[in-house]
Protein backbone atom coordinates (compact mmCIF):
# COMPACT_ATOMS: atom_id res chain seq x y z
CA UNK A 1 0.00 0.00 0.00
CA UNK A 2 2.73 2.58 0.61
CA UNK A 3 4.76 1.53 -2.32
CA UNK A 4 1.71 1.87 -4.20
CA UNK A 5 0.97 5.39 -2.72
CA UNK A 6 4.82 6.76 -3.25
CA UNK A 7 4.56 5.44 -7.03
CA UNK A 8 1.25 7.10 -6.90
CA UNK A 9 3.14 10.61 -5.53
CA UNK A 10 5.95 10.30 -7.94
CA UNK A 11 3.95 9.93 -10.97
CA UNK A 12 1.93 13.30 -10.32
CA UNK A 13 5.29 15.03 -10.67
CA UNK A 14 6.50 16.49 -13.98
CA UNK A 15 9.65 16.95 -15.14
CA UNK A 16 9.74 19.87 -18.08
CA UNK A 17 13.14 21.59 -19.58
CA UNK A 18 13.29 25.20 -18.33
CA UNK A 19 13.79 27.70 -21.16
CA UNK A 20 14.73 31.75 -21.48
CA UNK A 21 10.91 32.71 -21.19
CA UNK A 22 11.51 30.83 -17.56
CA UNK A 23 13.79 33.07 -15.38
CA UNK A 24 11.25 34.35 -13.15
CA UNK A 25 10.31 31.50 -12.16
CA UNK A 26 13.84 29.78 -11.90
CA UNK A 27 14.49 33.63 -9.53
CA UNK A 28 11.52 32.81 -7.20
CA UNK A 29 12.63 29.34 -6.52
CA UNK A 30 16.09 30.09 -6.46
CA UNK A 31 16.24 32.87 -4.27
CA UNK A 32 13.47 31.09 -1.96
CA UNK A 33 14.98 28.01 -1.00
CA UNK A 34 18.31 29.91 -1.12
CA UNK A 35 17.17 32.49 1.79
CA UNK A 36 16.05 28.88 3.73
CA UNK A 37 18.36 27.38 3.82
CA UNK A 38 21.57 30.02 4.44
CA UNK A 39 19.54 33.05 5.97
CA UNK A 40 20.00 32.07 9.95
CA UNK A 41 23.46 31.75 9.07
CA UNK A 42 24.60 35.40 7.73
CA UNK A 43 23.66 39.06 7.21
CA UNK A 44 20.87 40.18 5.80
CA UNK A 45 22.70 42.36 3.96
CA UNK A 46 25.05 39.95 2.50
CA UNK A 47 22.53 37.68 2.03
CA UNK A 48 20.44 40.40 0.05
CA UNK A 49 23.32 40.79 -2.13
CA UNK A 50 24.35 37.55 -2.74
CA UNK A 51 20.62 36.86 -3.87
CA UNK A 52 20.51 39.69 -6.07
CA UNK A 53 23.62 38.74 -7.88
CA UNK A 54 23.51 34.67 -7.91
CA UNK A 55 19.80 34.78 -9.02
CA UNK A 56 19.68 38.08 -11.55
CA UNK A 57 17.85 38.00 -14.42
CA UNK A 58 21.54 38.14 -16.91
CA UNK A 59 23.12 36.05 -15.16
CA UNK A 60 19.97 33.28 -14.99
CA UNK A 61 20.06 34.29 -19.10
CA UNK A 62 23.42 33.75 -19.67
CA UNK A 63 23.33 30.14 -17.43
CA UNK A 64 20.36 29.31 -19.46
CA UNK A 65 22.03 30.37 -23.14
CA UNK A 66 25.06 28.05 -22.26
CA UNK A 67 25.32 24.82 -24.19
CA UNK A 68 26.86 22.99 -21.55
CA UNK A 69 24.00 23.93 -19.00
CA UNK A 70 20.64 22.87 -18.84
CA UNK A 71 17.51 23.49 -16.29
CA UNK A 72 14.49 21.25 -15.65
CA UNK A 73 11.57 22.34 -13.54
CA UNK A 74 9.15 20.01 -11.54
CA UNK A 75 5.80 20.65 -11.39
CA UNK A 76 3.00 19.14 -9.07
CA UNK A 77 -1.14 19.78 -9.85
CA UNK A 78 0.56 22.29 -12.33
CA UNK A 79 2.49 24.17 -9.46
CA UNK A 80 6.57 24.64 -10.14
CA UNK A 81 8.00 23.43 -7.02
CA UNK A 82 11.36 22.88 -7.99
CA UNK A 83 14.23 22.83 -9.96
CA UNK A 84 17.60 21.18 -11.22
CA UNK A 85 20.25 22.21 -12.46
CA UNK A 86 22.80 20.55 -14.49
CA UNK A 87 26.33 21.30 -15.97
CA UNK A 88 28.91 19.65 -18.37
CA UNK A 89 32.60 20.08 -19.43
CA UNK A 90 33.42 23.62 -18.92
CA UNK A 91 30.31 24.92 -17.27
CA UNK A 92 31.46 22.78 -14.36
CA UNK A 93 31.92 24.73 -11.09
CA UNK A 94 35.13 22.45 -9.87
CA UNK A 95 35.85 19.87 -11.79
CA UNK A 96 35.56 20.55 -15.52
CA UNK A 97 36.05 17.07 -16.32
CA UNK A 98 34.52 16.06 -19.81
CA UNK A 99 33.34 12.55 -18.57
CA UNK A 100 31.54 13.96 -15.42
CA UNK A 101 27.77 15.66 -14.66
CA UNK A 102 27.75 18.35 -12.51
CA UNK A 103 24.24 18.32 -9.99
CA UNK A 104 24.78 22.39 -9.49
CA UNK A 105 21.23 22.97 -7.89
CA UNK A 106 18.39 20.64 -6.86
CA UNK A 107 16.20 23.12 -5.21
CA UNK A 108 12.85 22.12 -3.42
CA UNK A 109 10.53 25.14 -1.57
CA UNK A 110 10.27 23.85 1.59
CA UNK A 111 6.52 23.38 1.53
CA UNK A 112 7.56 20.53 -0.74
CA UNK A 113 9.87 18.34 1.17
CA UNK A 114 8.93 15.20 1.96
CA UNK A 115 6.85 14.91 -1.56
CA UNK A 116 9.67 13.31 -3.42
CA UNK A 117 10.54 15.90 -5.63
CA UNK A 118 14.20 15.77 -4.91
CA UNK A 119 14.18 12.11 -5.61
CA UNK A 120 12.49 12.63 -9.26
CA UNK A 121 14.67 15.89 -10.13
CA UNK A 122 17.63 13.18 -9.22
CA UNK A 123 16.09 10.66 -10.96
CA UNK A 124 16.07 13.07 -14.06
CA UNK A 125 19.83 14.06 -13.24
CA UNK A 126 21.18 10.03 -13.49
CA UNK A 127 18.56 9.34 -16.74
CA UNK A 128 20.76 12.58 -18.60
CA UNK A 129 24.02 11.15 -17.26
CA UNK A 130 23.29 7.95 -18.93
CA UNK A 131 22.21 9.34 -22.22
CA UNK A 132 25.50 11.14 -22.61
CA UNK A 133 27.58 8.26 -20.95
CA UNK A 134 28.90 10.01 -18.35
CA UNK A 135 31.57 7.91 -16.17
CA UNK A 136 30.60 9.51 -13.01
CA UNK A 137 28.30 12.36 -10.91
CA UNK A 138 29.47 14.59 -8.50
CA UNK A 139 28.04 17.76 -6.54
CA UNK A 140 28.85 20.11 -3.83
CA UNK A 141 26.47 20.34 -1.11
CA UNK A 142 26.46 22.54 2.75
CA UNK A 143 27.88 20.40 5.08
CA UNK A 144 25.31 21.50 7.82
CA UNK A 145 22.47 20.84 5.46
CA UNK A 146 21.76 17.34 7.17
CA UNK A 147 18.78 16.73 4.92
CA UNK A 148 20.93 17.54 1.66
CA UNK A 149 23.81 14.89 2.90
CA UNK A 150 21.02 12.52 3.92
CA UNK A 151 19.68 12.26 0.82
CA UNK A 152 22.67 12.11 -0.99
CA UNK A 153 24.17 9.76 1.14
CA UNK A 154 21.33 7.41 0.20
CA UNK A 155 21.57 7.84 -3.14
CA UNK A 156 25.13 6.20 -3.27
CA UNK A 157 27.13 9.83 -2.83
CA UNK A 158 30.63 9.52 -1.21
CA UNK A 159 32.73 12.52 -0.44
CA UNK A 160 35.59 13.06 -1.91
CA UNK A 161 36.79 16.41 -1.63
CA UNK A 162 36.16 20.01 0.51
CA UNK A 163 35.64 23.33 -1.06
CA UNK A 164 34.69 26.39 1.37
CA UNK A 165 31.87 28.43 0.18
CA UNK A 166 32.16 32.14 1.52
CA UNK A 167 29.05 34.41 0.99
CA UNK A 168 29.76 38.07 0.77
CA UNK A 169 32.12 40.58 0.12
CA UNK A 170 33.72 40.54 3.84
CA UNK A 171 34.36 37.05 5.75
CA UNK A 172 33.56 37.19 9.16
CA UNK A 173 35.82 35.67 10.95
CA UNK A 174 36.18 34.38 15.33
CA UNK A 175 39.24 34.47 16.12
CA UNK A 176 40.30 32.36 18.95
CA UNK A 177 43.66 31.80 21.02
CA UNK A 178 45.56 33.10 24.11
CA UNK A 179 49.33 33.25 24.70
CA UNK A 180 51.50 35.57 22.55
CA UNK A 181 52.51 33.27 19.82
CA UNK A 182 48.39 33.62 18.82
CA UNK A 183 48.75 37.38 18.34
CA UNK A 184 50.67 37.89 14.86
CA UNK A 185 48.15 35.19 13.50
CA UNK A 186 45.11 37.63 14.67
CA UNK A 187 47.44 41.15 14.31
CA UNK A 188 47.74 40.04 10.12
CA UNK A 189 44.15 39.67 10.20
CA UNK A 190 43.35 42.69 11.66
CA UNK A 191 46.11 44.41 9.41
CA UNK A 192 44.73 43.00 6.10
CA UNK A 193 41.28 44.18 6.35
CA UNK A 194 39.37 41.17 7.64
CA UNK A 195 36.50 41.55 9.59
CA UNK A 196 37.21 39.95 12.94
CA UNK A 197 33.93 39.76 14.19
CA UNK A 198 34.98 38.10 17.78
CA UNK A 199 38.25 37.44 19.28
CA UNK A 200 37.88 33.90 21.90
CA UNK A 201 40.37 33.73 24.77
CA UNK A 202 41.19 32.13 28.14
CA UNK A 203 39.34 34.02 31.35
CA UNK A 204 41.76 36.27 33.03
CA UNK A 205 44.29 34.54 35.78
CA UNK A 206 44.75 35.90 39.69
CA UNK A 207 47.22 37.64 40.00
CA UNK A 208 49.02 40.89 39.26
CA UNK A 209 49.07 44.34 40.24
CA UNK A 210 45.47 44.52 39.11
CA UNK A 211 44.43 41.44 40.68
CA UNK A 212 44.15 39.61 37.45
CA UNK A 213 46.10 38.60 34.12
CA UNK A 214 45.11 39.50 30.86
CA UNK A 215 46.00 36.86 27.97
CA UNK A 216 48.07 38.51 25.09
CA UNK A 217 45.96 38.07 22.69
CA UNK A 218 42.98 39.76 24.66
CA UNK A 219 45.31 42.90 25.84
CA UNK A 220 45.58 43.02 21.62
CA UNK A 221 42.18 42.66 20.54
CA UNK A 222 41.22 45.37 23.54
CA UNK A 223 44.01 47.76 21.81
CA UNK A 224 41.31 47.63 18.35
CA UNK A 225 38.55 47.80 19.81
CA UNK A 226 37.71 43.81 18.76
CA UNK A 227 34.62 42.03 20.91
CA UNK A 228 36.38 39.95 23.13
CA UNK A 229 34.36 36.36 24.63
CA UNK A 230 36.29 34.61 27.75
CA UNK A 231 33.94 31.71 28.32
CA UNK A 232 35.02 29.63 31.25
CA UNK A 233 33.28 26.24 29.43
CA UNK A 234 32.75 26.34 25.51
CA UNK A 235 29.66 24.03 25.78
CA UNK A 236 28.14 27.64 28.42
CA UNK A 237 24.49 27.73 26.29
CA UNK A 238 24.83 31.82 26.80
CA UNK A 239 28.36 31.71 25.29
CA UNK A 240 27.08 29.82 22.06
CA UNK A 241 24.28 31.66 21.69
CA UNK A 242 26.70 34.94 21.73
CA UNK A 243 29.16 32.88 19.38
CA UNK A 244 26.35 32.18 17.09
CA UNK A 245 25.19 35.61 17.11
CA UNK A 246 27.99 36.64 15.35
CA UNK A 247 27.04 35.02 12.11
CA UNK A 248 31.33 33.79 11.25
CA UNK A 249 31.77 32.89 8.11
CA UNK A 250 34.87 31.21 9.40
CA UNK A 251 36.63 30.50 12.42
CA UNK A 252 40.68 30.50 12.96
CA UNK A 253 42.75 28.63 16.21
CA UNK A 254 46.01 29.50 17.21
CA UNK A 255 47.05 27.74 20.43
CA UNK A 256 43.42 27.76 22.24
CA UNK A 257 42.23 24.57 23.93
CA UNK A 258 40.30 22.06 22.03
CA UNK A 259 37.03 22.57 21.01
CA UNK A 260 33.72 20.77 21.22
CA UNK A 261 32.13 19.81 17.54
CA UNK A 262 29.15 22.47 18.36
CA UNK A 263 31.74 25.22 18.15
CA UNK A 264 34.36 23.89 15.51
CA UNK A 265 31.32 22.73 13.48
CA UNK A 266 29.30 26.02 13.85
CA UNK A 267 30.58 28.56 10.55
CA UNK A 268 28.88 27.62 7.28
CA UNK A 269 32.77 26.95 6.35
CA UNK A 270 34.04 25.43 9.53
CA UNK A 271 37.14 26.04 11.77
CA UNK A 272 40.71 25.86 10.63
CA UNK A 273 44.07 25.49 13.23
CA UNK A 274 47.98 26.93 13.25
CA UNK A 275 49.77 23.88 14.60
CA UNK A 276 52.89 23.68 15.63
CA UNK A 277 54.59 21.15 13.86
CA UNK A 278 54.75 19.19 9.85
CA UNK A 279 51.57 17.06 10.99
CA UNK A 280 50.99 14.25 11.16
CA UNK A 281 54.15 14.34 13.22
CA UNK A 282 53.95 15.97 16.50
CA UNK A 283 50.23 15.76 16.64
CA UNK A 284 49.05 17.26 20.39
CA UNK A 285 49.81 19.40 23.05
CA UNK A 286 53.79 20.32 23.37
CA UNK A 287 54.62 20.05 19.49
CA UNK A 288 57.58 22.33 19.34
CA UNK A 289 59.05 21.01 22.61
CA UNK A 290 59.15 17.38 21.38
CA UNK A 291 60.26 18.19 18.07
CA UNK A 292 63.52 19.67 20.10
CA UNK A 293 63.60 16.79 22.52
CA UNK A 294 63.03 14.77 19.19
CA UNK A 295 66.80 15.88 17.56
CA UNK A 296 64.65 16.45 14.61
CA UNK A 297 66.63 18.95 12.51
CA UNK A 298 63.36 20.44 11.17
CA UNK A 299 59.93 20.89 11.86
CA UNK A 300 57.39 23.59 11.03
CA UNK A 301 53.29 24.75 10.97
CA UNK A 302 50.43 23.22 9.28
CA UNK A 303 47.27 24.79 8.50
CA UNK A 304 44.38 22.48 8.47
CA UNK A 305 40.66 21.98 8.86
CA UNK A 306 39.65 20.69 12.48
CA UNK A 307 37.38 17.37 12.62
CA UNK A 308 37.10 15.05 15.59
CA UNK A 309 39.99 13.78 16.73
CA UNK A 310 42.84 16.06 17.38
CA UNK A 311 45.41 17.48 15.11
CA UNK A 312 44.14 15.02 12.25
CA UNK A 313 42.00 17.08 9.83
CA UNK A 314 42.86 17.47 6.34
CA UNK A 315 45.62 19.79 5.60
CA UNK A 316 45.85 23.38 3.46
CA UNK A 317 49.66 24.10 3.92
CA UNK A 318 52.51 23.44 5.27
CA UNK A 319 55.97 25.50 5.83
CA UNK A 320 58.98 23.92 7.27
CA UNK A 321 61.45 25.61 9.29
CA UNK A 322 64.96 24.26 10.35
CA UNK A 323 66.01 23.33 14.11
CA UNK A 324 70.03 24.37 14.71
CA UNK A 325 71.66 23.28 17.70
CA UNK A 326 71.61 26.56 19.07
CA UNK A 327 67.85 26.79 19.31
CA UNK A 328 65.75 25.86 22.41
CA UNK A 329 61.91 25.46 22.62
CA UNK A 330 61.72 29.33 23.17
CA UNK A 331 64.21 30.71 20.40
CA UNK A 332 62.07 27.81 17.95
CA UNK A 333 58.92 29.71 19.53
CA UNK A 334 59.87 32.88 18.53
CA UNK A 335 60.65 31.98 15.12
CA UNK A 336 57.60 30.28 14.41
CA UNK A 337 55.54 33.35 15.47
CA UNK A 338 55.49 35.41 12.40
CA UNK A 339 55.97 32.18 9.87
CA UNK A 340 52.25 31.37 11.48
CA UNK A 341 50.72 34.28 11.19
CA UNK A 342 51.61 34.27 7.13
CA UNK A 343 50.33 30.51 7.17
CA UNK A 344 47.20 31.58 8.47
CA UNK A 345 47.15 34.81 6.23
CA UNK A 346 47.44 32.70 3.30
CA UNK A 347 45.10 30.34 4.47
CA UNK A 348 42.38 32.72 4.71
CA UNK A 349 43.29 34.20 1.71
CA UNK A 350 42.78 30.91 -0.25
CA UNK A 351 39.87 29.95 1.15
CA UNK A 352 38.31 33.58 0.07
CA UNK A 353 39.61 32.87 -3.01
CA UNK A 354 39.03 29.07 -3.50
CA UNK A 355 41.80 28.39 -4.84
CA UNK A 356 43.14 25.06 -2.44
CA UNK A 357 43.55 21.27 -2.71
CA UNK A 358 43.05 20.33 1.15
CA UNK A 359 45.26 16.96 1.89
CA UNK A 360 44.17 14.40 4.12
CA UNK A 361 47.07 13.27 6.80
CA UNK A 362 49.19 9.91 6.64
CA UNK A 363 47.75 8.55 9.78
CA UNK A 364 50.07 5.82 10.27
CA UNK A 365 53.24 8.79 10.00
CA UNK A 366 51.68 10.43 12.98
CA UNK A 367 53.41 10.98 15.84
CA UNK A 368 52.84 12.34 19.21
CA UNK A 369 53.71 15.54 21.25
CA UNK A 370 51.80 15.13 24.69
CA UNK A 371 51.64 17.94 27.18
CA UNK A 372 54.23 17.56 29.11
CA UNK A 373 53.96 17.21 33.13
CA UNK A 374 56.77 17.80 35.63
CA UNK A 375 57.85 14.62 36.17
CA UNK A 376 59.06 14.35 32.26
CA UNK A 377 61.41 16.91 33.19
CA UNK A 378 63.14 15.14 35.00
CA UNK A 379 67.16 14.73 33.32
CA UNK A 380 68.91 11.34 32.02
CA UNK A 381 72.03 11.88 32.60
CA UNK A 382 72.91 7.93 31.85
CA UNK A 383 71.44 8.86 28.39
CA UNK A 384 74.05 9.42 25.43
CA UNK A 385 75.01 13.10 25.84
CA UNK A 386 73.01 14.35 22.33
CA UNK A 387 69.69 12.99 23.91
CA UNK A 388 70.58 15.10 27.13
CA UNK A 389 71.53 18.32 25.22
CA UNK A 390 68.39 18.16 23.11
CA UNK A 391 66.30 17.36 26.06
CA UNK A 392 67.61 19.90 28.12
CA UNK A 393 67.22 22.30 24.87
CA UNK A 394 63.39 20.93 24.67
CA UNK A 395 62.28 22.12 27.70
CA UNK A 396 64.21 25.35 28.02
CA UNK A 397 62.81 27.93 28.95
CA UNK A 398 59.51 26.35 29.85
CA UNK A 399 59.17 23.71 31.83
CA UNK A 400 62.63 23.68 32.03
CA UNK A 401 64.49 20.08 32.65
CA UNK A 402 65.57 19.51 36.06
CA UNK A 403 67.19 17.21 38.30
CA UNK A 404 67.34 17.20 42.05
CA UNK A 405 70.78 18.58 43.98
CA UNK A 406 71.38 18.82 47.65
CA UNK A 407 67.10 17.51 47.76
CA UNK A 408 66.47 21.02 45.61
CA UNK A 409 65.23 21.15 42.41
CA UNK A 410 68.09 22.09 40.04
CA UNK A 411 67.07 23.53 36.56
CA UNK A 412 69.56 23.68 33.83
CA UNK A 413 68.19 26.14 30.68
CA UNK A 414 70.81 26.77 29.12
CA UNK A 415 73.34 24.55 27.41
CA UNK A 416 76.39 23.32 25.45
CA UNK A 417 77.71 19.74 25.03
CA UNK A 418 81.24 18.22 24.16
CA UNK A 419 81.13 14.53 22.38
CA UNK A 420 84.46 13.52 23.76
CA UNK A 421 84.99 10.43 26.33
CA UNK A 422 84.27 11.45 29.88
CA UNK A 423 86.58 11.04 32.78
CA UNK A 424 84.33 10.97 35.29
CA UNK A 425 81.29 9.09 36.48
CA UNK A 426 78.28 9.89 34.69
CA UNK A 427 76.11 12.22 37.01
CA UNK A 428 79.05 13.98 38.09
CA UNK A 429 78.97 17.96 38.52
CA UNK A 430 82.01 19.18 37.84
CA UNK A 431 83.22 23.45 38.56
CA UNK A 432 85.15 25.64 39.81
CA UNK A 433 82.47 27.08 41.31
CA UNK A 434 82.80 29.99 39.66
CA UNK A 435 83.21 30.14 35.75
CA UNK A 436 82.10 26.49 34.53
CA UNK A 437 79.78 24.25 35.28
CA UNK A 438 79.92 20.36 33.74
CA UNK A 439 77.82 17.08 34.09
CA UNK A 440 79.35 13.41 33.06
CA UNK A 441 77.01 12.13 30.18
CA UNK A 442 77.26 8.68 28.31
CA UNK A 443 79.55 9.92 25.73
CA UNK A 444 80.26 13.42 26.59
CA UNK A 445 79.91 16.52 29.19
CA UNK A 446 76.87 18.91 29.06
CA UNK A 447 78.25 22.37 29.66
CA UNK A 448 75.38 24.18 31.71
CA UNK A 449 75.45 28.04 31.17
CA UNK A 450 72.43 29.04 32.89
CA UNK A 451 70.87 27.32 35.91
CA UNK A 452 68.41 28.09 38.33
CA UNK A 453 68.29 26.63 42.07
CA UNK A 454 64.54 26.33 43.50
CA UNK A 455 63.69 29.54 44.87
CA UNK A 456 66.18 31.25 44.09
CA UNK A 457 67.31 33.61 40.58
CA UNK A 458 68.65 32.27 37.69
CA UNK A 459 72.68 31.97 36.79
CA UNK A 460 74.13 32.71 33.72
């Protein structure tokens, strides 16, 4: 009885090729189930635009005039309730592959869903694919249109690639991070004329003369005049109501916290991340640390789209940047600052422009980079003196490695090493007490030139 009744529904709906005399009603659909589906997600006024322009009558002509295009409405008790739109060879909006069929638009009003129009308009799109032996279908569609994917998905669709759809002149972008290697990423921003619509950062810390500590990358968005959101839990219902308020286009990390998939999944074009390393290698908390620790003689920053698990999204770019021997977590830091901030720059600028191939990660190349608690600071010294003097160089200047001396926690952040045979016991301290300070390795001495006893100032 119900297959009866859906063969019954299907059959009432016709399927006629759209022609010039046509593009009002291809403008009122168009523009209708366009406004439904994107409106809660931007401006008015860019949406207003973007209608005007995507749906005008020359450009509707000019789709319609083109050989490689072609428009079919669906009609039900002599009512248009839909349309589809389908392109070949160069019309293509991606692809342009000459053995492909683009699905541009199958638009349903929304009074209609449920009816099975989509279903016939598809139907239609696979009977035309056939007739000019097409090898294969393909079509871009929202990812936050659940009922799009859904039917897709059922339909035999796989994904295959990412492009990010930006609507409007300006992207609106929420910006979120908190210590100071963040604030070239959101300083270029600012600088290049994007529209930072909300800066995200870590509540303030006790402390200070003022009784609390501002994050770096709040004390900069305060300095132009940026809306600044501290929430102390991302999942706080008034926090994404104020996040979602702001109608991002886009949203760009820089050493934040990780985020829950209602937040990274909230933009019409998602969230992209600055890490720290070449992922996959290094993938977590403490990348540039471990890629010290590591004796890897390079390493760099990845831009890539977040997903659920962390630091494995697909990839936009990478930079690499060498490791000497003379670096240390901090002087690698400091490097890496302004590299990022380009990264993202470029990022941004790519994704305006969309012109990108995003890369998905080697999983089984990843490696980790774990926060890093105190007791992994603790020093080897019965390691082979390399391991010690990039360990040592790893953690310098924060945590800083350590080992314990007269029951005291001794930190050593600053450091030189000689390969040469030892002639003491490894472990052993050896100064004047004045102008040198050496430790017995497996292999060699580690020449400490800056220490720091607990509680008391550092020595150089």
């Amino acid at each position: 009885h119900n297959i009866q009744e859906e063969m019954s529904e299907t059959q009432q709906i016709k399927i006629i090729q759209a022609s010039l005399s046509d593009i009002e009603e291809l403008q009122n659909i168009g523009r209708q189930t366009f406004f439904d589906t994107f409106a809660p997600y931007n401006s008015e006024a860019n949406m207003q635009k973007y209608l005007e322009e995507k749906f005008s009558a020359e450009k509707l002509a000019c789709e319609l005039a083109d050989e490689n295009s072609v428009f079919y409405f669906a009609s039900l008790e002599n009512e248009v309730v839909g349309y589809l739109k389908l392109n070949f060879g160069p019309a293509q909006t991606e692809l342009n592959d000459g053995k492909a069929l683009e699905i541009e638009r199958i638009y349903v009003l929304e009074a209609f869903h449920g009816k099975k129009v989509g279903q016939v308009l598809y139907q239609k799109a696979i009977e035309i694919a056939k007739q000019k032996n097409m090898e294969y279908v393909w079509l871009g569609v929202w990812e936050q249109n659940t009922r799009a994917l859904n039917f897709y998905k059922k339909n035999g669709f796989v994904e295959f690639d990412t492009h990010l759809f930006v609507l409007g002149d300006e992207m609106r972008i929420v910006f979120m991070g908190t210590p100071e290697f963040a604030v070239p990423s959101l300083q270029i921003l600012v600088e290049n004329g994007y529209e930072v619509v909300g800066v995200v950062t870590m509540p303030d810390k006790p402390g200070g003369r003022l009784g609390t500590i501002e994050s770096p990358v709040k004390k900069y968005a305060l300095s132009q005049g940026l809306k600044v959101m501290q929430p102390p839990k991302l999942k706080n219902p008034e926090f994404l109501e104020e996040l979602r308020a702001l109608r991002a286009d886009l949203q760009v990390v820089v050493a934040f916290r990780m985020l829950p998939e209602v937040v990274w999944n909230m933009p019409p074009n998602g969230t992209i991340n600055l890490h720290g390393s070449l992922l996959p290698k290094f993938r977590g908390a403490a990348p540039l640390n471990w890629a010290v620790i590591s004796g890897a003689k390079e390493t760099g920053l990845t831009t890539f789209r977040l997903t659920h698990e962390i630091d494995t999204g697909d990839v936009f770019f990478r930079e690499k940047v060498t490791i000497l021997d003379t670096d240390t977590a901090g002087t690698l830091h400091d490097k890496m600052m302004p590299i990022g901030a380009e990264l993202v720059l470029r990022t941004v600028q790519a994704i305006e422009r969309g012109v990108y191939k995003l890369l998905p990660q080697s999983h089984a190349k990843a490696t980790l980079a774990p926060k890093i608690f105190t007791n992994d600071c603790i020093i080897d010294f019965n390691k082979p003196v390399r391991k010690v003097f990039n360990f040592i160089r790893g953690m310098s200047p924060y945590p800083g490695a350590f080992t314990i001396l007269d029951e005291s926690i001794f930190k050593i952040l600053s450091v030189r090493m000689e390969e040469i045979k030892p002639s003491h016991r490894i472990g052993t301290f050896v100064s004047d007490g004045k102008s040198y300070l050496r430790i017995a390795c497996k292999g060699g001495y580690i020449l400490a030139d800056e220490v720091q006893m607990e509680g008391k100032r550092r020595l150089a």
